[in-house]
PDB file of N, CA and C in Angstrom:
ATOM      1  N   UNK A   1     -39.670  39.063  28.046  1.00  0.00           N
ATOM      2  CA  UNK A   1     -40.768  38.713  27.173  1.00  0.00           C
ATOM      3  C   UNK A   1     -42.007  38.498  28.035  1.00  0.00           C
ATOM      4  N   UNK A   2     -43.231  39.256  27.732  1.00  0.00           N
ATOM      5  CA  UNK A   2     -44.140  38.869  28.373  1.00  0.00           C
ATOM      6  C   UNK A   2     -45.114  38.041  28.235  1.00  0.00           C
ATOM      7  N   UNK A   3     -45.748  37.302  28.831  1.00  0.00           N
ATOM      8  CA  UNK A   3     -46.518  36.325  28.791  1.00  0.00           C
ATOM      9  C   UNK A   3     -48.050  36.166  28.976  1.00  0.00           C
ATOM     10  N   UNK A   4     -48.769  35.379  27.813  1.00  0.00           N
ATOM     11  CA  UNK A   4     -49.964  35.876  27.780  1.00  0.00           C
ATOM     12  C   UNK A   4     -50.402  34.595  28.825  1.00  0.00           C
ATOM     13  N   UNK A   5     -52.081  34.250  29.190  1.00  0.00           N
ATOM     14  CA  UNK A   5     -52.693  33.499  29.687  1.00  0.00           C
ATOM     15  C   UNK A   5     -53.093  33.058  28.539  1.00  0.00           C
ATOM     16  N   UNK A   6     -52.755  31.576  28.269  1.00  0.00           N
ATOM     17  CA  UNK A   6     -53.628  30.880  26.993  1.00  0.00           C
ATOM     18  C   UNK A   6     -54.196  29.349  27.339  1.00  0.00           C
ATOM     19  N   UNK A   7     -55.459  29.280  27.136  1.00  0.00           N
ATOM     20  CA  UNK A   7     -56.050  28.271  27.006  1.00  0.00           C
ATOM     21  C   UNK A   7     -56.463  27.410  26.719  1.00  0.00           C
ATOM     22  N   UNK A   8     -55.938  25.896  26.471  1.00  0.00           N
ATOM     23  CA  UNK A   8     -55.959  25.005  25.348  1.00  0.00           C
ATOM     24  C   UNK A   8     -54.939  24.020  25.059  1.00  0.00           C
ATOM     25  N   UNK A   9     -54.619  23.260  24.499  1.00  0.00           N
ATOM     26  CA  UNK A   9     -53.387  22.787  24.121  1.00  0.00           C
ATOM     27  C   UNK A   9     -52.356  23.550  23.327  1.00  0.00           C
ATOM     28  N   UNK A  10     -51.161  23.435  23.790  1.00  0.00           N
ATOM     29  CA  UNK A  10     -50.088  24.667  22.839  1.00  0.00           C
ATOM     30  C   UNK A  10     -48.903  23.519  23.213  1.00  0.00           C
ATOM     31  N   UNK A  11     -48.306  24.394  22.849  1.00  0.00           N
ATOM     32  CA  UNK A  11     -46.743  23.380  22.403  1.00  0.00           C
ATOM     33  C   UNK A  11     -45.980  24.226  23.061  1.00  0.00           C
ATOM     34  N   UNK A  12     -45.020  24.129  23.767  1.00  0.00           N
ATOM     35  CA  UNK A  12     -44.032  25.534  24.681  1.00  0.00           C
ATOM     36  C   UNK A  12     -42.464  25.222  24.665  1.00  0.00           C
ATOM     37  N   UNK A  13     -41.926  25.862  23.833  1.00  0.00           N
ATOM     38  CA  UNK A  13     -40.571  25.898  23.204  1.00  0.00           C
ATOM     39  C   UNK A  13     -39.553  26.810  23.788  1.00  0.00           C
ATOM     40  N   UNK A  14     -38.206  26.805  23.960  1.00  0.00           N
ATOM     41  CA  UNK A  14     -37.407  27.514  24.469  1.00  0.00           C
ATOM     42  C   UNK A  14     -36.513  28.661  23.535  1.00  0.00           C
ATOM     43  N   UNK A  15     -36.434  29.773  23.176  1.00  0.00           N
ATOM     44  CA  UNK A  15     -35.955  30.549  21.932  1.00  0.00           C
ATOM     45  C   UNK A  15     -34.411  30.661  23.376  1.00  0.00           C
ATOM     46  N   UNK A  16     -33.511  30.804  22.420  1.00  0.00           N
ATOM     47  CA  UNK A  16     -32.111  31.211  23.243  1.00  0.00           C
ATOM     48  C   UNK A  16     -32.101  32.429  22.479  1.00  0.00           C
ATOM     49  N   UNK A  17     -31.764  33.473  23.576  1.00  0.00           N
ATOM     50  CA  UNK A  17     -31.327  34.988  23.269  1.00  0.00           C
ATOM     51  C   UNK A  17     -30.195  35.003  22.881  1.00  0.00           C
ATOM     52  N   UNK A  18     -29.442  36.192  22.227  1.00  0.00           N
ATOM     53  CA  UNK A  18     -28.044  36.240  22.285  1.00  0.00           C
ATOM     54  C   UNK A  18     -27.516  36.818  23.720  1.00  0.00           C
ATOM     55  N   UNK A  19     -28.263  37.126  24.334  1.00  0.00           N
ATOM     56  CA  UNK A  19     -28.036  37.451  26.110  1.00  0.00           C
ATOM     57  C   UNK A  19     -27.707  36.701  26.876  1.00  0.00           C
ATOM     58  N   UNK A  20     -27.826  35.071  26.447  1.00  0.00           N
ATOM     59  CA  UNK A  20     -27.749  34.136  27.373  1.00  0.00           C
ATOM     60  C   UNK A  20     -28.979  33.816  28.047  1.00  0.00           C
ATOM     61  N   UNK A  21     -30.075  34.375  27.733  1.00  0.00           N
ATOM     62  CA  UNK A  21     -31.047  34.780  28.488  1.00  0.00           C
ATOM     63  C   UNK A  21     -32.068  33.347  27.535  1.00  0.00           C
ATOM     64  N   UNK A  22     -33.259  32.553  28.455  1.00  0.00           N
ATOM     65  CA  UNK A  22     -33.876  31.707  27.368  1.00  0.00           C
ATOM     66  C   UNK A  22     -35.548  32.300  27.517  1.00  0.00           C
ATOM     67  N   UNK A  23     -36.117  32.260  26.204  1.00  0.00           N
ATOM     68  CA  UNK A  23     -37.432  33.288  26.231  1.00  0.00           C
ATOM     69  C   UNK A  23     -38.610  31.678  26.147  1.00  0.00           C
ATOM     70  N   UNK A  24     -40.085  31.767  26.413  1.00  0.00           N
ATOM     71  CA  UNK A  24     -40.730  30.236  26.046  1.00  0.00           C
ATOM     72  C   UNK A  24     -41.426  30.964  25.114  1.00  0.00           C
ATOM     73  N   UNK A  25     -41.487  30.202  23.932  1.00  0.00           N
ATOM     74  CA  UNK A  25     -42.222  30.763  22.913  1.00  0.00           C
ATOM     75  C   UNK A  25     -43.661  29.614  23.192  1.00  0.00           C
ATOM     76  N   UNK A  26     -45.175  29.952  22.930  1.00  0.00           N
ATOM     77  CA  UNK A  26     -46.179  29.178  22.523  1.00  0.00           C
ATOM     78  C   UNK A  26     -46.912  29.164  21.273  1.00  0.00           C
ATOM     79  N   UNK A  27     -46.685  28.006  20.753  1.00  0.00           N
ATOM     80  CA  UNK A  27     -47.106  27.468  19.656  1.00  0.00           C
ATOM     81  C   UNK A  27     -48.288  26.698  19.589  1.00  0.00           C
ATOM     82  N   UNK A  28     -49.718  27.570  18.912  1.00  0.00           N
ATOM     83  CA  UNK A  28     -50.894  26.497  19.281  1.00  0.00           C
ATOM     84  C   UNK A  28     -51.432  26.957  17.672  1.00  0.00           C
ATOM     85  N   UNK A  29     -53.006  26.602  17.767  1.00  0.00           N
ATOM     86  CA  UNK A  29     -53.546  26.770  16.080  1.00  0.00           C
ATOM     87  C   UNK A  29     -54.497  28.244  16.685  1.00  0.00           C
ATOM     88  N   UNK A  30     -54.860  28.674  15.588  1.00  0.00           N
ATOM     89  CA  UNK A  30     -55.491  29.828  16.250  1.00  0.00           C
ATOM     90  C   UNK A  30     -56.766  29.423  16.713  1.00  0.00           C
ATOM     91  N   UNK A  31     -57.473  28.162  16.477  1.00  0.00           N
ATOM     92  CA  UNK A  31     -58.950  28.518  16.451  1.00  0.00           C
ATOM     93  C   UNK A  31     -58.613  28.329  18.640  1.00  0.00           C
ATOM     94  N   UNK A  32     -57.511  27.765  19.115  1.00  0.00           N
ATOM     95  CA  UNK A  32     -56.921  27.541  20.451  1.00  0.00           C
ATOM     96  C   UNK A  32     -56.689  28.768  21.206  1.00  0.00           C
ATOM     97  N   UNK A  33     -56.400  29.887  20.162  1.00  0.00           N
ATOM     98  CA  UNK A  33     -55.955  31.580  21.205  1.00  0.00           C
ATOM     99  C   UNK A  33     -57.173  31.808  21.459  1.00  0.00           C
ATOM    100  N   UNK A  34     -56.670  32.593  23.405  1.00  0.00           N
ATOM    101  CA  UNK A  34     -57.836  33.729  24.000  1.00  0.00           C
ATOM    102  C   UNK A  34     -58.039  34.676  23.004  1.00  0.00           C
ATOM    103  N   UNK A  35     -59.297  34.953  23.571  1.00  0.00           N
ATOM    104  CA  UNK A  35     -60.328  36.530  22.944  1.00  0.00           C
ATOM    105  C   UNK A  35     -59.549  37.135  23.479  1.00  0.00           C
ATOM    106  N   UNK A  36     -58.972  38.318  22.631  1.00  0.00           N
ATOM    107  CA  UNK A  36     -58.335  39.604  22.793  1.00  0.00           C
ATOM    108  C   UNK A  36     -57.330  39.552  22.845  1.00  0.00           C
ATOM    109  N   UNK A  37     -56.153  38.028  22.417  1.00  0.00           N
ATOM    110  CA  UNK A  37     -54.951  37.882  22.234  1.00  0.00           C
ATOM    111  C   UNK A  37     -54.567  37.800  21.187  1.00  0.00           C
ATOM    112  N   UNK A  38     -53.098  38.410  20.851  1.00  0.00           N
ATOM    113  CA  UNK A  38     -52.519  38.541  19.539  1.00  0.00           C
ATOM    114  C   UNK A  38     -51.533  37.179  19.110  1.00  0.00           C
ATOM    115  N   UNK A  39     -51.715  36.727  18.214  1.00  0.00           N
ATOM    116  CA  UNK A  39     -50.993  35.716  17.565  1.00  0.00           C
ATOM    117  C   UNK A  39     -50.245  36.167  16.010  1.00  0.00           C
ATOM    118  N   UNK A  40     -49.029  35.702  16.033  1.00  0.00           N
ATOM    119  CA  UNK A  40     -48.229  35.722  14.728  1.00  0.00           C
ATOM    120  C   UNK A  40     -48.397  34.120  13.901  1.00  0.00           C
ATOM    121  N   UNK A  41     -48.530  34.407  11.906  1.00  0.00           N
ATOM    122  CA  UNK A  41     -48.858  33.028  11.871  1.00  0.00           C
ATOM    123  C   UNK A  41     -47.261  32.835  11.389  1.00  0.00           C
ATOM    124  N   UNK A  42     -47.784  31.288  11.703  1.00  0.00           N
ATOM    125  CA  UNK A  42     -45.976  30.756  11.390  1.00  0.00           C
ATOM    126  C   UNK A  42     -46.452  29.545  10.263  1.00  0.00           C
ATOM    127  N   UNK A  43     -47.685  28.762  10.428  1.00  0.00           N
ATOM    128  CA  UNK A  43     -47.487  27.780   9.256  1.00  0.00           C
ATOM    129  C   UNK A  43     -49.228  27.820   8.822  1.00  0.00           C
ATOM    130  N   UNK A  44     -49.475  27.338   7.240  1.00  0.00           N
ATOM    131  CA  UNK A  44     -51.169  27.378   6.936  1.00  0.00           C
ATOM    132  C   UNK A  44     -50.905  26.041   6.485  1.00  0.00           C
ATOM    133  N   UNK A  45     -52.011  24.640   7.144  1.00  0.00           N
ATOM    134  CA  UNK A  45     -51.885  24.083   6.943  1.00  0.00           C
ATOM    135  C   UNK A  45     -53.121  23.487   6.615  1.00  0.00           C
ATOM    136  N   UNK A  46     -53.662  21.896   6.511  1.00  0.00           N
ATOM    137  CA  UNK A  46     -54.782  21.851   5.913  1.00  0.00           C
ATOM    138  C   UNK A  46     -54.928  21.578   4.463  1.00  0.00           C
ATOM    139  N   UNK A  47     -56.303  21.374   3.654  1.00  0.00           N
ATOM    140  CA  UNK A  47     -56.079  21.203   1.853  1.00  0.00           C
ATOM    141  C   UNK A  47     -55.704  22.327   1.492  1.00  0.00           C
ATOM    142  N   UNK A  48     -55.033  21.883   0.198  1.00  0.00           N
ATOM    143  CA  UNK A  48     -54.551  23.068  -0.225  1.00  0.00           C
ATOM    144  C   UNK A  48     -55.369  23.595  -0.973  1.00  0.00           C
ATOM    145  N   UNK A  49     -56.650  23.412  -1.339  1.00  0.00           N
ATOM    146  CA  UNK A  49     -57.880  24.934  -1.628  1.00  0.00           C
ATOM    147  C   UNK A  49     -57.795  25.561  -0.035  1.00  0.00           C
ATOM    148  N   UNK A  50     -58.131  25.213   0.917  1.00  0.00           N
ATOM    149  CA  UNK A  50     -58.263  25.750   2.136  1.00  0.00           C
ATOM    150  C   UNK A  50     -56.872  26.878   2.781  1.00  0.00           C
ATOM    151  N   UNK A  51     -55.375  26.292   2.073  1.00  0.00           N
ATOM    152  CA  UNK A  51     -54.538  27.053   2.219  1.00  0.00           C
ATOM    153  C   UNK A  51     -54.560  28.382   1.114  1.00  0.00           C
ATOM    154  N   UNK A  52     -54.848  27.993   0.269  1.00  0.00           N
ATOM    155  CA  UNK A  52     -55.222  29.257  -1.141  1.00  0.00           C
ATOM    156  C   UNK A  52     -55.913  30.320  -0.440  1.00  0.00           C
ATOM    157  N   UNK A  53     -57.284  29.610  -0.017  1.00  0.00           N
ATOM    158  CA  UNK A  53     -58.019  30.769   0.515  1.00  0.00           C
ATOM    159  C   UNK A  53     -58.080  31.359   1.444  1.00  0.00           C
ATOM    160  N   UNK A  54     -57.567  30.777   2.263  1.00  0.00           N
ATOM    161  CA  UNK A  54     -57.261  32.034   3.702  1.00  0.00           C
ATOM    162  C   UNK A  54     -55.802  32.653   3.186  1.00  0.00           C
ATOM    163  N   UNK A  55     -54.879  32.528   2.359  1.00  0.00           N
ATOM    164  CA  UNK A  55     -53.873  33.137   2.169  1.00  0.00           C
ATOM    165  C   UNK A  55     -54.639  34.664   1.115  1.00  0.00           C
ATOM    166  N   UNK A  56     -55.480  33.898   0.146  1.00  0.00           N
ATOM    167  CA  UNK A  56     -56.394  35.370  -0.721  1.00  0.00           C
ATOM    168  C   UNK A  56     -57.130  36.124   0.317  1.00  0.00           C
ATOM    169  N   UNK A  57     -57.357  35.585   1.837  1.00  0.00           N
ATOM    170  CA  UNK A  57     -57.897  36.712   2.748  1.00  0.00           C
ATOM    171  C   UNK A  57     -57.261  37.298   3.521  1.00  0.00           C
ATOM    172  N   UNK A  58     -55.894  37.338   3.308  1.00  0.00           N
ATOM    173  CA  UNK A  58     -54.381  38.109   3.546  1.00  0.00           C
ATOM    174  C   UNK A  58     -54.022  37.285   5.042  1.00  0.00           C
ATOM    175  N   UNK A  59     -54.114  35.930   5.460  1.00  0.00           N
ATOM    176  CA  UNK A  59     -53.730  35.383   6.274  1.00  0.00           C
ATOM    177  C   UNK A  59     -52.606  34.914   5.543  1.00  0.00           C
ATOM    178  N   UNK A  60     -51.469  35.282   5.647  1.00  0.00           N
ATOM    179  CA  UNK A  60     -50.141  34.801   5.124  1.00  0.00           C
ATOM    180  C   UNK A  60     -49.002  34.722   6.271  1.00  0.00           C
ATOM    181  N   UNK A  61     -48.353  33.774   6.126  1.00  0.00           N
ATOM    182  CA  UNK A  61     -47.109  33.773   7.109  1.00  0.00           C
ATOM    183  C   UNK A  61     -46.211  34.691   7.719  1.00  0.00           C
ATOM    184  N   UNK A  62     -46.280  34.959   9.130  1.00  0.00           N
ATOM    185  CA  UNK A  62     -45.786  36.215   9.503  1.00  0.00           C
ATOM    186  C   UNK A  62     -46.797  37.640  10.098  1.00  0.00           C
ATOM    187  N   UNK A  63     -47.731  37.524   9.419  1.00  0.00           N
ATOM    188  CA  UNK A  63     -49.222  38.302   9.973  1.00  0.00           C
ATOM    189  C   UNK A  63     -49.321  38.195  11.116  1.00  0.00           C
ATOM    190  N   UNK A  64     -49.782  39.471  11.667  1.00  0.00           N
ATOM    191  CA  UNK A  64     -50.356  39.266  12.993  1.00  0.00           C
ATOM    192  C   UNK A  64     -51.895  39.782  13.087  1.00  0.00           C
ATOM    193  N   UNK A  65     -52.132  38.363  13.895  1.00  0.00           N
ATOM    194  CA  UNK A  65     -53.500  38.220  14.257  1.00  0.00           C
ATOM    195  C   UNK A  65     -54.283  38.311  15.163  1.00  0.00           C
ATOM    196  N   UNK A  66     -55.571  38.583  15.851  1.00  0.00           N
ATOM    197  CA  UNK A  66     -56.067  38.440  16.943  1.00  0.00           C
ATOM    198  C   UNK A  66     -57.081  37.947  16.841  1.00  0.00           C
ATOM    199  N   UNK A  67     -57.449  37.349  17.659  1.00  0.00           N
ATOM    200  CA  UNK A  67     -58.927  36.774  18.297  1.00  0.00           C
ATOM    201  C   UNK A  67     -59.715  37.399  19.034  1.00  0.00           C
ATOM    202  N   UNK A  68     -60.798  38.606  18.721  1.00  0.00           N
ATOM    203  CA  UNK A  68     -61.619  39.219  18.865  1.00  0.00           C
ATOM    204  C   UNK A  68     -63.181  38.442  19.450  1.00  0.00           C
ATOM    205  N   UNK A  69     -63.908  37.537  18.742  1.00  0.00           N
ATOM    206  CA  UNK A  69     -64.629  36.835  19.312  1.00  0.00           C
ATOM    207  C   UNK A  69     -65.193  35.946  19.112  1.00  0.00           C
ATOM    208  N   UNK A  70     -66.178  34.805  19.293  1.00  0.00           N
ATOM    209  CA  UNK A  70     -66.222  33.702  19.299  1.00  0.00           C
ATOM    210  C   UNK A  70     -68.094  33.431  19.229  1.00  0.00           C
ATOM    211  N   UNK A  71     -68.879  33.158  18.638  1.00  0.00           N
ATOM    212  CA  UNK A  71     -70.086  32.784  18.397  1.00  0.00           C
ATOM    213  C   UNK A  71     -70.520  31.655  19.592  1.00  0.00           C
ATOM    214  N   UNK A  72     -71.975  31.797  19.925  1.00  0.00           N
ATOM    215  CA  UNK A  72     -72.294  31.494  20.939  1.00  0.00           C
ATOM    216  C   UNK A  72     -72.170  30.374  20.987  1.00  0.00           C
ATOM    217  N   UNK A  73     -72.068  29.560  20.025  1.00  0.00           N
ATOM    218  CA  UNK A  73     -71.843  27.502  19.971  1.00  0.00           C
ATOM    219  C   UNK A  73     -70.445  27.569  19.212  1.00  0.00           C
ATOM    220  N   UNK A  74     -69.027  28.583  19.244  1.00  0.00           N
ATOM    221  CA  UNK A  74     -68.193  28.312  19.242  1.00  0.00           C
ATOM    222  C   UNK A  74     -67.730  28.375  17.495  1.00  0.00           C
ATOM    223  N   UNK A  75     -67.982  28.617  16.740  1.00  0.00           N
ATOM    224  CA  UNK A  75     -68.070  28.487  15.343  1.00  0.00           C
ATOM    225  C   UNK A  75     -69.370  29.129  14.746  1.00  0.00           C
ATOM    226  N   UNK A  76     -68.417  30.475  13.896  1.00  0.00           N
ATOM    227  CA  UNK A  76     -67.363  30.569  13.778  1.00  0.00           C
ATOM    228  C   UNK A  76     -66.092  31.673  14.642  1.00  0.00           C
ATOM    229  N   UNK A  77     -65.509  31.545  14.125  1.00  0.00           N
ATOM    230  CA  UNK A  77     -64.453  32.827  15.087  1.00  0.00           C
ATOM    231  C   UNK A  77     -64.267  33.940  14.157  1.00  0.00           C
ATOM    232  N   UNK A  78     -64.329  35.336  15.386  1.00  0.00           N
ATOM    233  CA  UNK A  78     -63.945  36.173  14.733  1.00  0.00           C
ATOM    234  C   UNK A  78     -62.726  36.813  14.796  1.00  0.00           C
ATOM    235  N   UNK A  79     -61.743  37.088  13.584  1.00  0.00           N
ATOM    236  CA  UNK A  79     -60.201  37.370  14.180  1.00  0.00           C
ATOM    237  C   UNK A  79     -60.233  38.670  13.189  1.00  0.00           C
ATOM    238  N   UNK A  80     -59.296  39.240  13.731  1.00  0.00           N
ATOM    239  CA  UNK A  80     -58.880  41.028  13.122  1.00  0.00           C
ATOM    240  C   UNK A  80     -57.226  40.675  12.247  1.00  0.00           C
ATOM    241  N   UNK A  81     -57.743  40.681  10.940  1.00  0.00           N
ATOM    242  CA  UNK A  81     -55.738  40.476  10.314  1.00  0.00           C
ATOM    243  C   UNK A  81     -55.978  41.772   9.325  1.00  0.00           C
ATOM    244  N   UNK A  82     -54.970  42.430   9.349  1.00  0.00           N
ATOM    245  CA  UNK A  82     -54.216  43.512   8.528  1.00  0.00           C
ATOM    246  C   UNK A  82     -55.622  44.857   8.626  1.00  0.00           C
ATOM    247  N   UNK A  83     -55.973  44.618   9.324  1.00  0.00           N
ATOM    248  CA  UNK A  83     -57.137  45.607  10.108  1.00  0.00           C
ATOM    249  C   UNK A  83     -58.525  45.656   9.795  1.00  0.00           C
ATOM    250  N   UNK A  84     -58.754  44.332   9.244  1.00  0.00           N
ATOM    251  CA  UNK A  84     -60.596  44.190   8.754  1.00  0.00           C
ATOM    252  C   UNK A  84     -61.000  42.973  10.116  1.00  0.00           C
ATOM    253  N   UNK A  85     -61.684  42.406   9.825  1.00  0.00           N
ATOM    254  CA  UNK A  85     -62.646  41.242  10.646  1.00  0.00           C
ATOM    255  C   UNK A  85     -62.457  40.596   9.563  1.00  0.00           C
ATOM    256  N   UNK A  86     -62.112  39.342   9.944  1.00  0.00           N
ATOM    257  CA  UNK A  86     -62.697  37.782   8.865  1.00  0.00           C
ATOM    258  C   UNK A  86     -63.044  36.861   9.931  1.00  0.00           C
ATOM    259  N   UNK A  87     -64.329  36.420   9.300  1.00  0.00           N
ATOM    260  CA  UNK A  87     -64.988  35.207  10.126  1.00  0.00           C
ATOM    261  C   UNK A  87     -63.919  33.878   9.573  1.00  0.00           C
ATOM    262  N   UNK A  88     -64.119  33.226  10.493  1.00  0.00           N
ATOM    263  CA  UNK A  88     -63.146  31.726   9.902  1.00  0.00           C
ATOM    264  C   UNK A  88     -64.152  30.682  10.769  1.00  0.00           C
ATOM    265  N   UNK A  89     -64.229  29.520   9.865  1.00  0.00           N
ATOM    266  CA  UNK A  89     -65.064  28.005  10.434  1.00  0.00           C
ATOM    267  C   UNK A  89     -63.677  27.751  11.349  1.00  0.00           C
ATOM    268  N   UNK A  90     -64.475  26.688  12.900  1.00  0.00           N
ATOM    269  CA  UNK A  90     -63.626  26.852  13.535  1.00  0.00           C
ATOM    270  C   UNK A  90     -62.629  25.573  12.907  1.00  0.00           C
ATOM    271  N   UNK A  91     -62.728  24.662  12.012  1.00  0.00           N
ATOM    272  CA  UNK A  91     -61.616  23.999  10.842  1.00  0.00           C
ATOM    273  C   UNK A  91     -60.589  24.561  10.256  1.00  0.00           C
ATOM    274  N   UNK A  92     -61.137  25.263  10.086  1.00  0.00           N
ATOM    275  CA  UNK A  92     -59.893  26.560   8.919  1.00  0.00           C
ATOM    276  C   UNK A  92     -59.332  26.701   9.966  1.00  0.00           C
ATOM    277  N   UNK A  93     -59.315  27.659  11.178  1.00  0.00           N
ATOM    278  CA  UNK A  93     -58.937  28.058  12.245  1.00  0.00           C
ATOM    279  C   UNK A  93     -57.650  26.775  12.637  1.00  0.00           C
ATOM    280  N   UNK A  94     -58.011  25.783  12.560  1.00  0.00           N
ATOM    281  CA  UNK A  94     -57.488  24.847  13.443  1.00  0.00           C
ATOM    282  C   UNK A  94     -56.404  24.762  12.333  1.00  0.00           C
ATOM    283  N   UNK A  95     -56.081  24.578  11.130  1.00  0.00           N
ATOM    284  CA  UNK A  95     -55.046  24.229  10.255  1.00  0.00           C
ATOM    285  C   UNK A  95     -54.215  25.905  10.364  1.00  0.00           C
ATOM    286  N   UNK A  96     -54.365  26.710  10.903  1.00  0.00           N
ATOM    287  CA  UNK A  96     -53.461  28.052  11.020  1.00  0.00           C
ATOM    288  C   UNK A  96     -52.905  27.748  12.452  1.00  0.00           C
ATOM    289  N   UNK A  97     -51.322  27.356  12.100  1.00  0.00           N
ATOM    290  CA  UNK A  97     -50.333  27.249  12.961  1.00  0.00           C
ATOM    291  C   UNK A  97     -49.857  28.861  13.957  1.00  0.00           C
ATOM    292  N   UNK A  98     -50.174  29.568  15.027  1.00  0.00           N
ATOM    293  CA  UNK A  98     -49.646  30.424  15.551  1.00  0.00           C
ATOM    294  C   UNK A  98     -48.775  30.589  16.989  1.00  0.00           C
ATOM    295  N   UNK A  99     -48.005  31.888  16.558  1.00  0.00           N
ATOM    296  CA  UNK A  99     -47.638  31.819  18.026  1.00  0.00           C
ATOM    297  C   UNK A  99     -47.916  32.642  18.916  1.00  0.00           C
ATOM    298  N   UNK A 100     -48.150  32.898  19.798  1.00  0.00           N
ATOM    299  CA  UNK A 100     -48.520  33.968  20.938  1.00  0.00           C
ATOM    300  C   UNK A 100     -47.821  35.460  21.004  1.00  0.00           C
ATOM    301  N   UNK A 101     -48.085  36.289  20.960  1.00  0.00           N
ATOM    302  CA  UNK A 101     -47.057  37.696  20.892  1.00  0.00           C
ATOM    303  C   UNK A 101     -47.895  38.778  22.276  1.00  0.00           C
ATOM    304  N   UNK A 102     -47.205  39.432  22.608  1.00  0.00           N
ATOM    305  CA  UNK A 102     -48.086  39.756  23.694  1.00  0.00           C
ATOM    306  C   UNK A 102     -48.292  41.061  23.325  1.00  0.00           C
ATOM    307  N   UNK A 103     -49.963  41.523  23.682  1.00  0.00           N
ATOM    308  CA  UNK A 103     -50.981  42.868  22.889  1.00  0.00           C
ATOM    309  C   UNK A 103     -50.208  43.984  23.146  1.00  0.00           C
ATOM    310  N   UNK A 104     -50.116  44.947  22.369  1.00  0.00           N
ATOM    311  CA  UNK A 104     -49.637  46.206  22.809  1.00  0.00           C
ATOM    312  C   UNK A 104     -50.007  47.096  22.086  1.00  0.00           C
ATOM    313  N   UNK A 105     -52.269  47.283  22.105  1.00  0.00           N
ATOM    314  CA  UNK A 105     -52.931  47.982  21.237  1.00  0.00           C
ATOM    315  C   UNK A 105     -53.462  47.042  20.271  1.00  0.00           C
ATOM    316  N   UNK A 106     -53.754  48.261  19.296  1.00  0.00           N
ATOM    317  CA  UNK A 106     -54.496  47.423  18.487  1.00  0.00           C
ATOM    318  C   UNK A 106     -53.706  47.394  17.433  1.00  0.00           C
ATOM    319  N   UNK A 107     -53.951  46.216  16.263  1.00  0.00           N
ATOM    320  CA  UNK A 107     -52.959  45.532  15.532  1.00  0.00           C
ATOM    321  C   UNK A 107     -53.368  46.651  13.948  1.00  0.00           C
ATOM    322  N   UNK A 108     -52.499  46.783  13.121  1.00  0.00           N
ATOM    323  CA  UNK A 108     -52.926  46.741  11.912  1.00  0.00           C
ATOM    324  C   UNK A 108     -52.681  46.359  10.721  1.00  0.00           C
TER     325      UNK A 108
END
């Protein structure tokens, strides 16, 4: 499993293979992933108008996401899901639970 460089606070978990083999999974929020890294979401958290609506902008559990780029005072972010751009406040951002997946191209 390869491993990205991430910056921020994350959470770093151990997945057991059926190989015997143990993989570290990282678990952070997205508004926390590098520019140009891919993240899978695992939880939307936050009010639940705020979970409604990033789920109606096809951020749903399991998606994969990236972090494309970031506004000059940090908010808002720009991330690429199911192959458009959505801007997100960097709040919203922070209640989307992800995990790290490592790039291989571009996502769609």
């Amino acid at each position: 499993m390869a491993l990205l460089k991430i910056w921020g606070r994350w959470r770093r978990l151990l997945a057991f293979l059926g190989n015997g083999e143990v993989a570290r999974i990282f678990i952070m929020t997205l508004d926390q992933l590098e520019m140009g890294c891919s993240a899978k979401v695992l939880k939307l958290g936050g009010e639940p108008g705020v979970r409604r609506r990033l789920m109606e902008m096809g951020i749903t559990m399991g998606v994969r996401v990236e972090a494309v780029r970031r506004a000059p005072l940090g908010d808002p972010l720009d991330v690429k899901v199911r192959g458009y751009h959505l801007s997100l406040r960097r709040d919203e951002a922070a209640s989307v639970e992800v995990e790290a997946v490592p790039t291989t191209g571009s996502i769609r």
